[in-house]
N, C-alpha and C. Protein backbone atom coordinates (compact mmCIF):
# COMPACT_ATOMS: atom_id res chain seq x y z
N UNK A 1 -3.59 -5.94 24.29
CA UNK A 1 -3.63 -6.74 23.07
C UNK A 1 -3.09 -5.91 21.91
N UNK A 2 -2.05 -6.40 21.48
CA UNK A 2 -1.58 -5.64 20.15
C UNK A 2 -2.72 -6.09 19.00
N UNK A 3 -2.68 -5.14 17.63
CA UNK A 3 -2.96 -5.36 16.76
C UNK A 3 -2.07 -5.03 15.63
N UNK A 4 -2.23 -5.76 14.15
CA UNK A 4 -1.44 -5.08 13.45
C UNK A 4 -2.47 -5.37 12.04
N UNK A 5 -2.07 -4.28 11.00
CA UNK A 5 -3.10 -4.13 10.34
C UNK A 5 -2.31 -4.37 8.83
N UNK A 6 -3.27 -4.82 7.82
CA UNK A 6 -2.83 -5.41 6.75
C UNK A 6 -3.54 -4.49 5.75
N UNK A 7 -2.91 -4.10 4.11
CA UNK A 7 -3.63 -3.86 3.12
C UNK A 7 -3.08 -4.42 2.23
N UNK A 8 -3.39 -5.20 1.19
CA UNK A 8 -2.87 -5.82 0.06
C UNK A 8 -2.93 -4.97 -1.14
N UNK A 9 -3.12 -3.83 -1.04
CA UNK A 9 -3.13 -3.09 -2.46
C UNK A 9 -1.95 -1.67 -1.72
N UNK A 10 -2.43 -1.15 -0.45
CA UNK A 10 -1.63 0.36 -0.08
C UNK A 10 -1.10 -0.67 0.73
N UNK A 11 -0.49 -1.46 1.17
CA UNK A 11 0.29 -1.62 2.49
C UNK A 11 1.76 -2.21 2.04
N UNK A 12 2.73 -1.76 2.48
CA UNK A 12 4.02 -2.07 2.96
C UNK A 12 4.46 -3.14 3.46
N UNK A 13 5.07 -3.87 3.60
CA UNK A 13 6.31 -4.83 4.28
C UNK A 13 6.99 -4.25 5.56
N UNK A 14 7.83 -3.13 4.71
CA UNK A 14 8.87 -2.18 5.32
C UNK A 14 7.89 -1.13 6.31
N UNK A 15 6.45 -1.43 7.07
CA UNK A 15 5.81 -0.38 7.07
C UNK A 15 5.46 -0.90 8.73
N UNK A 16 4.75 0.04 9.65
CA UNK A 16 5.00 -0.11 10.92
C UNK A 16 3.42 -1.48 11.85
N UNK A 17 3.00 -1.37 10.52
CA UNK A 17 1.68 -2.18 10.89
C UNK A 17 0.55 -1.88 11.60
N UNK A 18 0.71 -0.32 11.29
CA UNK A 18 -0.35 0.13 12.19
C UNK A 18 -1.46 0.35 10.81
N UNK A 19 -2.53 1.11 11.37
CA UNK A 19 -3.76 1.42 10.94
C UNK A 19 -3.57 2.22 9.76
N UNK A 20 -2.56 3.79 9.98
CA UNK A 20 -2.27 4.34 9.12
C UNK A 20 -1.01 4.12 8.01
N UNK A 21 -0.21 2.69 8.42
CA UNK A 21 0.95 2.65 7.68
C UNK A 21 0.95 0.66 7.27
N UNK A 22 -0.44 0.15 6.77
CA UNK A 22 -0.30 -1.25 7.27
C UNK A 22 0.68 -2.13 6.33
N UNK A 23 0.83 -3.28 6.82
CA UNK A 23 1.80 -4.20 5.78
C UNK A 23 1.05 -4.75 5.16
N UNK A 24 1.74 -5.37 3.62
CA UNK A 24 1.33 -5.37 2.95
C UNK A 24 0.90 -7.07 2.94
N UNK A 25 1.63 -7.77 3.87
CA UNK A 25 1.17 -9.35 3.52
C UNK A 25 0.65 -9.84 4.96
N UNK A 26 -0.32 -11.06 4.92
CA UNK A 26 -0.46 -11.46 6.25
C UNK A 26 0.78 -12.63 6.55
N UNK A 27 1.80 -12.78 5.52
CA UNK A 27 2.98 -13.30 5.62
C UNK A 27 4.02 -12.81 6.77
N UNK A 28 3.84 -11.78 6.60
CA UNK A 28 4.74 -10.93 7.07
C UNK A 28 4.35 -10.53 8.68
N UNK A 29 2.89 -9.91 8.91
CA UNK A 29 2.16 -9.74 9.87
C UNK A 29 2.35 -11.17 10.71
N UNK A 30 2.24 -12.35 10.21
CA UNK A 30 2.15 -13.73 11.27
C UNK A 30 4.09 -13.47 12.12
N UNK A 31 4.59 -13.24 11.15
CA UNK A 31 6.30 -13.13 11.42
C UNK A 31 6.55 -12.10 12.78
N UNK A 32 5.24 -11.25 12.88
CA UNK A 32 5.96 -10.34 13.93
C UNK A 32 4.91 -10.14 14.85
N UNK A 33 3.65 -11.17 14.51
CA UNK A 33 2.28 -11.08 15.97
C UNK A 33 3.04 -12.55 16.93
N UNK A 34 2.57 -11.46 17.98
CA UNK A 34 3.12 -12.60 19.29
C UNK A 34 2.01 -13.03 19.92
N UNK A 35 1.55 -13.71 20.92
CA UNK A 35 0.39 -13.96 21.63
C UNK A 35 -0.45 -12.76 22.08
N UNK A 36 -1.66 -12.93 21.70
CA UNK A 36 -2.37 -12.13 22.16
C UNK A 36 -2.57 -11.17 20.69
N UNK A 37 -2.41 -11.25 20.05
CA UNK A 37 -1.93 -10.06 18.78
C UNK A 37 -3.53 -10.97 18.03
N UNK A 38 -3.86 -9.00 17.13
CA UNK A 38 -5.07 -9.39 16.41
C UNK A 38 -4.63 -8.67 15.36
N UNK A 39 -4.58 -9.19 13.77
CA UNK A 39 -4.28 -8.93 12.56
C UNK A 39 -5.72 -8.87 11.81
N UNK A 40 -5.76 -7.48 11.45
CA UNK A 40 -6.93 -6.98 10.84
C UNK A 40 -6.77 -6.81 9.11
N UNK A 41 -7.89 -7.86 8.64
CA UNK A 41 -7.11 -7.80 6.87
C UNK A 41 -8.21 -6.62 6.92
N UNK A 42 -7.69 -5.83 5.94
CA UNK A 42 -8.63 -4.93 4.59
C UNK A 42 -9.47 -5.72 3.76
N UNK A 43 -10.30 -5.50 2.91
CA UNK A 43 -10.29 -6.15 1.75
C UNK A 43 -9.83 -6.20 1.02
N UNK A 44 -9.84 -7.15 0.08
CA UNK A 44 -8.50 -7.29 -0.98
C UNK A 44 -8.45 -8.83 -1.24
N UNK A 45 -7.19 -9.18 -2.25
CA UNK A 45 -6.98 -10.39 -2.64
C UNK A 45 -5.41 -10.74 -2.61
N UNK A 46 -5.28 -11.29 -0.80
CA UNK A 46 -4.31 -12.02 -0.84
C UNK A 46 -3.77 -13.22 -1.15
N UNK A 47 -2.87 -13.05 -1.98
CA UNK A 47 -2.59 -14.54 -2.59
C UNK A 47 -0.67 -14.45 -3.05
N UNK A 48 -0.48 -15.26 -3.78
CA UNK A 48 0.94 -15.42 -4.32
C UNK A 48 1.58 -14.29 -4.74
N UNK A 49 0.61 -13.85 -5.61
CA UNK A 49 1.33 -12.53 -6.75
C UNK A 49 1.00 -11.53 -5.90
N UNK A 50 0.54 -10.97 -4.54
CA UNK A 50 0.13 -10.38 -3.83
C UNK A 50 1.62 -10.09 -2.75
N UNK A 51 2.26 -11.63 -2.74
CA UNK A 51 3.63 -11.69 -1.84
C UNK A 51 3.77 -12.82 -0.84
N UNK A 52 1.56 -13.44 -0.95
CA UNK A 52 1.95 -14.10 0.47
C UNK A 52 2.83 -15.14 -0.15
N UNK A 53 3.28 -15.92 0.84
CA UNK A 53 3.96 -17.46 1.23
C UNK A 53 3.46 -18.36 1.66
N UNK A 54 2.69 -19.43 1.15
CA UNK A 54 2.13 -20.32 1.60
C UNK A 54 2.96 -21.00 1.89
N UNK A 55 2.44 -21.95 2.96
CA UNK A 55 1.26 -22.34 3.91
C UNK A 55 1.53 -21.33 4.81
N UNK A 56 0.27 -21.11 5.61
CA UNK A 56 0.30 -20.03 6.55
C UNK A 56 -0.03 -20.54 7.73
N UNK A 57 0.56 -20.24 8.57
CA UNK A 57 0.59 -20.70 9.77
C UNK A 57 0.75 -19.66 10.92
N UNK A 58 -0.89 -20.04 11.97
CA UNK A 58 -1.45 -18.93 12.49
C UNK A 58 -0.99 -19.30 13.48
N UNK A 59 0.21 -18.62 14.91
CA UNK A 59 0.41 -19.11 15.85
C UNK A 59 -0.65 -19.11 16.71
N UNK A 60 -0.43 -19.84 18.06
CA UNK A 60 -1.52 -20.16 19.47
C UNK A 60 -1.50 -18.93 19.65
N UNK A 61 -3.23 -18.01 20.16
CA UNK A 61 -3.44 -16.45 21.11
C UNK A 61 -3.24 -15.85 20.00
N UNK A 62 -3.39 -16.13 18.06
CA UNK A 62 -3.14 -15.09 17.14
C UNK A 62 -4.60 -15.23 16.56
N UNK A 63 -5.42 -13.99 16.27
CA UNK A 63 -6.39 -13.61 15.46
C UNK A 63 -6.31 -13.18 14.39
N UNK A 64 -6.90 -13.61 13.14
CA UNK A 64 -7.07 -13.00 11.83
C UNK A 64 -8.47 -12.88 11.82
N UNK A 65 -8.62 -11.58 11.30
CA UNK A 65 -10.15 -10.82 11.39
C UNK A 65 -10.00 -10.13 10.43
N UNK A 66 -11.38 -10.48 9.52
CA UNK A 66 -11.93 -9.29 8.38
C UNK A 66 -12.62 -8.12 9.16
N UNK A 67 -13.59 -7.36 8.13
CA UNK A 67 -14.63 -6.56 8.76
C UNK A 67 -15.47 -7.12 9.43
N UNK A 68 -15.69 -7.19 10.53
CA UNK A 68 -16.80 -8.08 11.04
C UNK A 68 -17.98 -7.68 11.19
N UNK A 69 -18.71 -6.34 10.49
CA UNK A 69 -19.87 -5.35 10.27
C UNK A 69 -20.34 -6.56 9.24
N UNK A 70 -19.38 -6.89 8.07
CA UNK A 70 -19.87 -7.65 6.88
C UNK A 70 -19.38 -8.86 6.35
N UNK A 71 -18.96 -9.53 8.04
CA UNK A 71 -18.52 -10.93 7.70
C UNK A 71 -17.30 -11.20 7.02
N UNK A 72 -16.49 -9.89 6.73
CA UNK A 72 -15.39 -10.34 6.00
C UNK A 72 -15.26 -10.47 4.56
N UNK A 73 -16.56 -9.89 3.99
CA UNK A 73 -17.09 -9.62 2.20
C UNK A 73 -15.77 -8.58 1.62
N UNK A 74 -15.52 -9.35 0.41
CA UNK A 74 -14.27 -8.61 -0.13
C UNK A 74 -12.81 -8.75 0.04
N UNK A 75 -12.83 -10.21 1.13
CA UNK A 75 -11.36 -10.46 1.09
C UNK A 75 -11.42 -11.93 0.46
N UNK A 76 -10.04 -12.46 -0.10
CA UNK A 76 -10.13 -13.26 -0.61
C UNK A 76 -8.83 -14.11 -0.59
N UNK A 77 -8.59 -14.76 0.09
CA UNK A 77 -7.23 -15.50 0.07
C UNK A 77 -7.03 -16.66 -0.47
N UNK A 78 -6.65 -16.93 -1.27
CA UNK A 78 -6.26 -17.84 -2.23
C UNK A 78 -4.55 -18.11 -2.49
């Protein structure tokens, strides 16, 4: 199972989507998870001025996951 990892304040576009280098939009992250793929947000506030592109559209076998210690407290997509 791939994962790829998101930060909306330190993360990149141009960046490899890993843990230590994440991208910066879940725009971008949906563009390059294939089946089976789990996209881990940070906290933060993704939204427009952030980069995303609405509407978002989560393919079939794709996961979006906050912290799941705390339910996901601190992210905010709008």
């Amino acid at each position: 199972m791939a994962q790829i990892y998101i930060n909306p304040t330190t993360g990149n576009d141009s960046a490899s989507g890993t843990s230590t280098a994440p991208f910066k939009t879940i725009t971008n992250a949906l563009k390059q998870a294939q089946a089976d793929t789990t996209i881990q947000l940070s906290p933060g506030n993704y939204s427009s001025s952030s980069g995303e592109v609405f509407h978002l559209q989560v393919p079939s076998k794709v996961k979006i996951l906050g912290n799941e210690a705390n339910k996901g407290n601190g992210i905010l997509i709008q």
